[in-house]
N, C-alpha and C. Protein backbone atom coordinates (compact mmCIF):
# COMPACT_ATOMS: atom_id res chain seq x y z
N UNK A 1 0.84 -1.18 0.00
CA UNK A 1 0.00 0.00 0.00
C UNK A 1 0.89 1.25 0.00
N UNK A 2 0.52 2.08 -0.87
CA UNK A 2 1.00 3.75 -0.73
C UNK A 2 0.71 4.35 -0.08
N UNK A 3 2.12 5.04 0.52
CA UNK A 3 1.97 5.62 1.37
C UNK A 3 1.54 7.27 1.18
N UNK A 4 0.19 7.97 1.41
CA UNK A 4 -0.52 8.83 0.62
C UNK A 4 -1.45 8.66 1.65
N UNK A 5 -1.90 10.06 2.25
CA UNK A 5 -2.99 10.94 2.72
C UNK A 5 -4.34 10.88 2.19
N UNK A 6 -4.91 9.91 2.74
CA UNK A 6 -6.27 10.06 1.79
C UNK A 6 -7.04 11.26 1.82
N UNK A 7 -6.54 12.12 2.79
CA UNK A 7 -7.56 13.34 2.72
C UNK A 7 -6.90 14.42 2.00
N UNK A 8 -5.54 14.65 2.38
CA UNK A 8 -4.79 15.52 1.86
C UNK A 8 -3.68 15.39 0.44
N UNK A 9 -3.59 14.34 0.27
CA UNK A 9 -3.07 13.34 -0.62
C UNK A 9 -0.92 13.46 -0.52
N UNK A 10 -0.90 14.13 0.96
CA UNK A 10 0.99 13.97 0.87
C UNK A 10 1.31 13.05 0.45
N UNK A 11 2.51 13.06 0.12
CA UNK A 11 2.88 11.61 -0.15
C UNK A 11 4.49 11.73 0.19
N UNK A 12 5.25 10.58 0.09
CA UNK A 12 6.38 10.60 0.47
C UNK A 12 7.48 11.08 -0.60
N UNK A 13 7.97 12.02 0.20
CA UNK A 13 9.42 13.22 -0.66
C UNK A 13 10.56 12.24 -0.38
N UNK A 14 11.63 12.67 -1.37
CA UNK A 14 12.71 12.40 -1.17
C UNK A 14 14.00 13.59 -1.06
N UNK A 15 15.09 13.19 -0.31
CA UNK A 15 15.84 14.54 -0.24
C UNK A 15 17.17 13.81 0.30
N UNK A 16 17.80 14.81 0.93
CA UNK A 16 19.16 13.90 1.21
C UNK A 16 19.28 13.98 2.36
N UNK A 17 20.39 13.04 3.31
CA UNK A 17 20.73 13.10 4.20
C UNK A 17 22.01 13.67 4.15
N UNK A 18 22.53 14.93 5.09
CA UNK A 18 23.63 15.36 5.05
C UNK A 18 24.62 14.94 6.31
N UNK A 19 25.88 14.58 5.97
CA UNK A 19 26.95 14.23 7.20
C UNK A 19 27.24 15.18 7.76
N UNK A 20 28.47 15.00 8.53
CA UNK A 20 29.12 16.41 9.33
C UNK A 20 30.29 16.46 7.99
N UNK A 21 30.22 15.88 7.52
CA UNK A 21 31.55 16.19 6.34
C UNK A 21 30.75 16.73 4.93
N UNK A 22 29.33 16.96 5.32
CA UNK A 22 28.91 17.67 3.71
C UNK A 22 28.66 16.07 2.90
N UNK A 23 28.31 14.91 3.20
CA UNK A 23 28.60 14.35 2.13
C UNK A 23 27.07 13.91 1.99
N UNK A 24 26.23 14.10 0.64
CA UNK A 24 25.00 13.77 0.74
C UNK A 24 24.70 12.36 0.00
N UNK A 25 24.16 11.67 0.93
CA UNK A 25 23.05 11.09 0.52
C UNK A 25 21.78 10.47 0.45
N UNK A 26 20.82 9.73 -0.62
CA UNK A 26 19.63 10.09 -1.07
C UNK A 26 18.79 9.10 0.35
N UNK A 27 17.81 10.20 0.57
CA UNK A 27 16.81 9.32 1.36
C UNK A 27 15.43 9.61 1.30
N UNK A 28 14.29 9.17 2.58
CA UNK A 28 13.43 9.53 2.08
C UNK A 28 12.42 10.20 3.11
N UNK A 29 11.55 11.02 3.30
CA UNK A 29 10.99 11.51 4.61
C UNK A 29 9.54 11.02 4.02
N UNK A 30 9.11 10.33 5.09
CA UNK A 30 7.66 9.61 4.83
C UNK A 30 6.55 10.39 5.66
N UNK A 31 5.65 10.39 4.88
CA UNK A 31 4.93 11.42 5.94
C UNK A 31 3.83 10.97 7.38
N UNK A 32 3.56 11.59 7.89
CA UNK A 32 3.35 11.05 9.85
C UNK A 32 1.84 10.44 9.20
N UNK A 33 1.40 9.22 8.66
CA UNK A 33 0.42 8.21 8.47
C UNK A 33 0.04 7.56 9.59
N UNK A 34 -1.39 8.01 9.98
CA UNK A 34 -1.88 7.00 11.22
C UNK A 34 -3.79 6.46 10.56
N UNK A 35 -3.51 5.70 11.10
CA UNK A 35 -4.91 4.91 10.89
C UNK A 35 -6.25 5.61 12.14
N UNK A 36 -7.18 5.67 11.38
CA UNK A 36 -8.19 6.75 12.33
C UNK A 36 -9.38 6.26 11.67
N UNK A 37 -9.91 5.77 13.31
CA UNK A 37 -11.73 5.65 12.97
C UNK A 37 -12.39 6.74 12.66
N UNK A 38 -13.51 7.47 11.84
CA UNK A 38 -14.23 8.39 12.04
C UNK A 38 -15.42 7.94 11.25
N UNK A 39 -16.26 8.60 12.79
CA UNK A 39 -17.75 8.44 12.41
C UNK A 39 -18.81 8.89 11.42
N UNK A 40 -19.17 8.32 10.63
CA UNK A 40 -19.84 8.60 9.19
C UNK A 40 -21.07 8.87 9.61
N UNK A 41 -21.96 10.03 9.80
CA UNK A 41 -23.27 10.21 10.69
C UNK A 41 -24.50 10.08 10.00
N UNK A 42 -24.07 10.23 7.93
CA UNK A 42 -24.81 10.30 7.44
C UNK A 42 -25.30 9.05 7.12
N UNK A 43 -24.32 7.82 6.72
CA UNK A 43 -24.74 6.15 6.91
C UNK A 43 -24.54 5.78 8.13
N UNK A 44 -24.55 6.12 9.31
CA UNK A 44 -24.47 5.78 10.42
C UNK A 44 -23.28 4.54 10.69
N UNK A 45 -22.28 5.12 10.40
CA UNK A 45 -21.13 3.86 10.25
C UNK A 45 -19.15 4.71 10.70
N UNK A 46 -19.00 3.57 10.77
CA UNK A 46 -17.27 4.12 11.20
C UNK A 46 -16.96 3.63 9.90
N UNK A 47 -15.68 4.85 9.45
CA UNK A 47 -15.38 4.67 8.31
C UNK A 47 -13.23 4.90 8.62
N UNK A 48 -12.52 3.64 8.28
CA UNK A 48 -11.57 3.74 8.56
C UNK A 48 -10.83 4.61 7.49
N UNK A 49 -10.08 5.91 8.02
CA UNK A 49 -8.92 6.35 6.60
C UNK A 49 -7.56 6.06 7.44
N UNK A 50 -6.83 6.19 6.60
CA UNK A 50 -5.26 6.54 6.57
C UNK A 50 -4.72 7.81 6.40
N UNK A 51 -4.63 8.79 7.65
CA UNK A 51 -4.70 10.45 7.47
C UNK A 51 -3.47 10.79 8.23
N UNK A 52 -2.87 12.12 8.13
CA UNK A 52 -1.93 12.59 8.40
C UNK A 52 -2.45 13.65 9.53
N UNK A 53 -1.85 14.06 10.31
CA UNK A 53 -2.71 14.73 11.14
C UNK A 53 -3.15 16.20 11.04
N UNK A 54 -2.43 16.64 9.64
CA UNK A 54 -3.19 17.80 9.23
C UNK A 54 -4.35 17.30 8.11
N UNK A 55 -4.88 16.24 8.28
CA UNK A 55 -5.81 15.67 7.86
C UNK A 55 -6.96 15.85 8.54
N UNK A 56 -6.31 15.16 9.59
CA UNK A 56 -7.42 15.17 10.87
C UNK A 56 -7.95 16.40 11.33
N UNK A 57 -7.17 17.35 11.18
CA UNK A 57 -7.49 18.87 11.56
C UNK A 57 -8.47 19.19 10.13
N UNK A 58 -8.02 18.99 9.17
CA UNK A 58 -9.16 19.47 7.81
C UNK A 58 -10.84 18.66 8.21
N UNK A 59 -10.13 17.39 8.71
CA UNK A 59 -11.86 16.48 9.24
C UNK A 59 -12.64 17.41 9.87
N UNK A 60 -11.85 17.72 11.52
CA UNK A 60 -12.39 18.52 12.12
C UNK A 60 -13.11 19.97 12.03
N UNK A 61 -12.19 20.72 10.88
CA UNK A 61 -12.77 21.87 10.52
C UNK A 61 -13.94 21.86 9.68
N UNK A 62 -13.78 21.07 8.44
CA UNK A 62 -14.63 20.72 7.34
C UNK A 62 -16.00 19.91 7.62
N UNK A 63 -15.52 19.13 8.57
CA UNK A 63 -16.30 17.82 8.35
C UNK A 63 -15.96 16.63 7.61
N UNK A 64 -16.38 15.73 8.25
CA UNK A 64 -16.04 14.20 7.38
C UNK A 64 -16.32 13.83 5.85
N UNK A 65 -17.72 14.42 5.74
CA UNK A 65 -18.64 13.97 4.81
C UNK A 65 -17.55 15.51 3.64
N UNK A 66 -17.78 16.59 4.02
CA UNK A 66 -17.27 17.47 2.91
C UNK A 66 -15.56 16.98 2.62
N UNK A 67 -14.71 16.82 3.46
CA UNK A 67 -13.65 16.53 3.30
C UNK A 67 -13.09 15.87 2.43
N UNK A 68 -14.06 14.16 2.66
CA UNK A 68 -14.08 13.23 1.81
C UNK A 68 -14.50 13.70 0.48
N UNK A 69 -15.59 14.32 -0.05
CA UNK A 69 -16.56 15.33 -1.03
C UNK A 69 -14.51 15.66 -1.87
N UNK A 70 -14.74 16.57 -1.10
CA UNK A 70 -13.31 17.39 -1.42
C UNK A 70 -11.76 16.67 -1.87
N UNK A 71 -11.75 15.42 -0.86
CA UNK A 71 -10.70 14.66 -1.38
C UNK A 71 -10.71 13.58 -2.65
N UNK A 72 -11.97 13.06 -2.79
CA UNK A 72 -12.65 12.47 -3.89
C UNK A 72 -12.74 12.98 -5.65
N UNK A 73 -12.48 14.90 -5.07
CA UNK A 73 -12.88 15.55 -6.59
C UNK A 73 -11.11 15.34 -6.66
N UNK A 74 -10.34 15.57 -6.12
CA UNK A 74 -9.13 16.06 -6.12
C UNK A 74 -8.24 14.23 -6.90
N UNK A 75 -9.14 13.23 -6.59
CA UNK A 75 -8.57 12.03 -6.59
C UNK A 75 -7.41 11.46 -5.46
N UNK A 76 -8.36 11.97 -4.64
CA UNK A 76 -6.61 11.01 -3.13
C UNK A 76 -7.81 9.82 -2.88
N UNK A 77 -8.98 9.94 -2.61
CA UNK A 77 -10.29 8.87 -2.36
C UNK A 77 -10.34 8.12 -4.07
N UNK A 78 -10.35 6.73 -3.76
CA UNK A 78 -10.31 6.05 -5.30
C UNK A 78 -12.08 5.97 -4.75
């Protein structure tokens, strides 16, 4: 599974790791993915995503139901 924000759609960057001697190399920063129940009020159901926690803050502001709406037009929701 990809690792990708279903609400926000981050996904994992790559960049370098630097030494104390300057010497770079390639790695990868994955982004903070946690698994989260949230309650679906309109089918009366828990609906599991895979969100980042400025995800969770868009849930909270937006709402579940618009969020999803929103992440769906954008294509992060298949």
């Amino acid at each position: 599974m990809a690792r990708v924000c279903q609400i926000t759609g981050k996904t994992t960057q790559s960049g370098h790791k630097v030494s104390h001697s300057n010497i770079k190399t390639k790695r990868k920063f994955y982004p903070n993915l946690q698994y989260k129940r949230f309650w679906l009020e309109e089918e009366k159901r828990w609906v599991e995503l895979r969100v980042t926690p400025k995800g969770m803050k868009t849930i909270n502001k937006m709402g579940l139901m618009a969020a999803m709406k929103q992440a769906k037009e954008l294509g992060y929701i298949a």
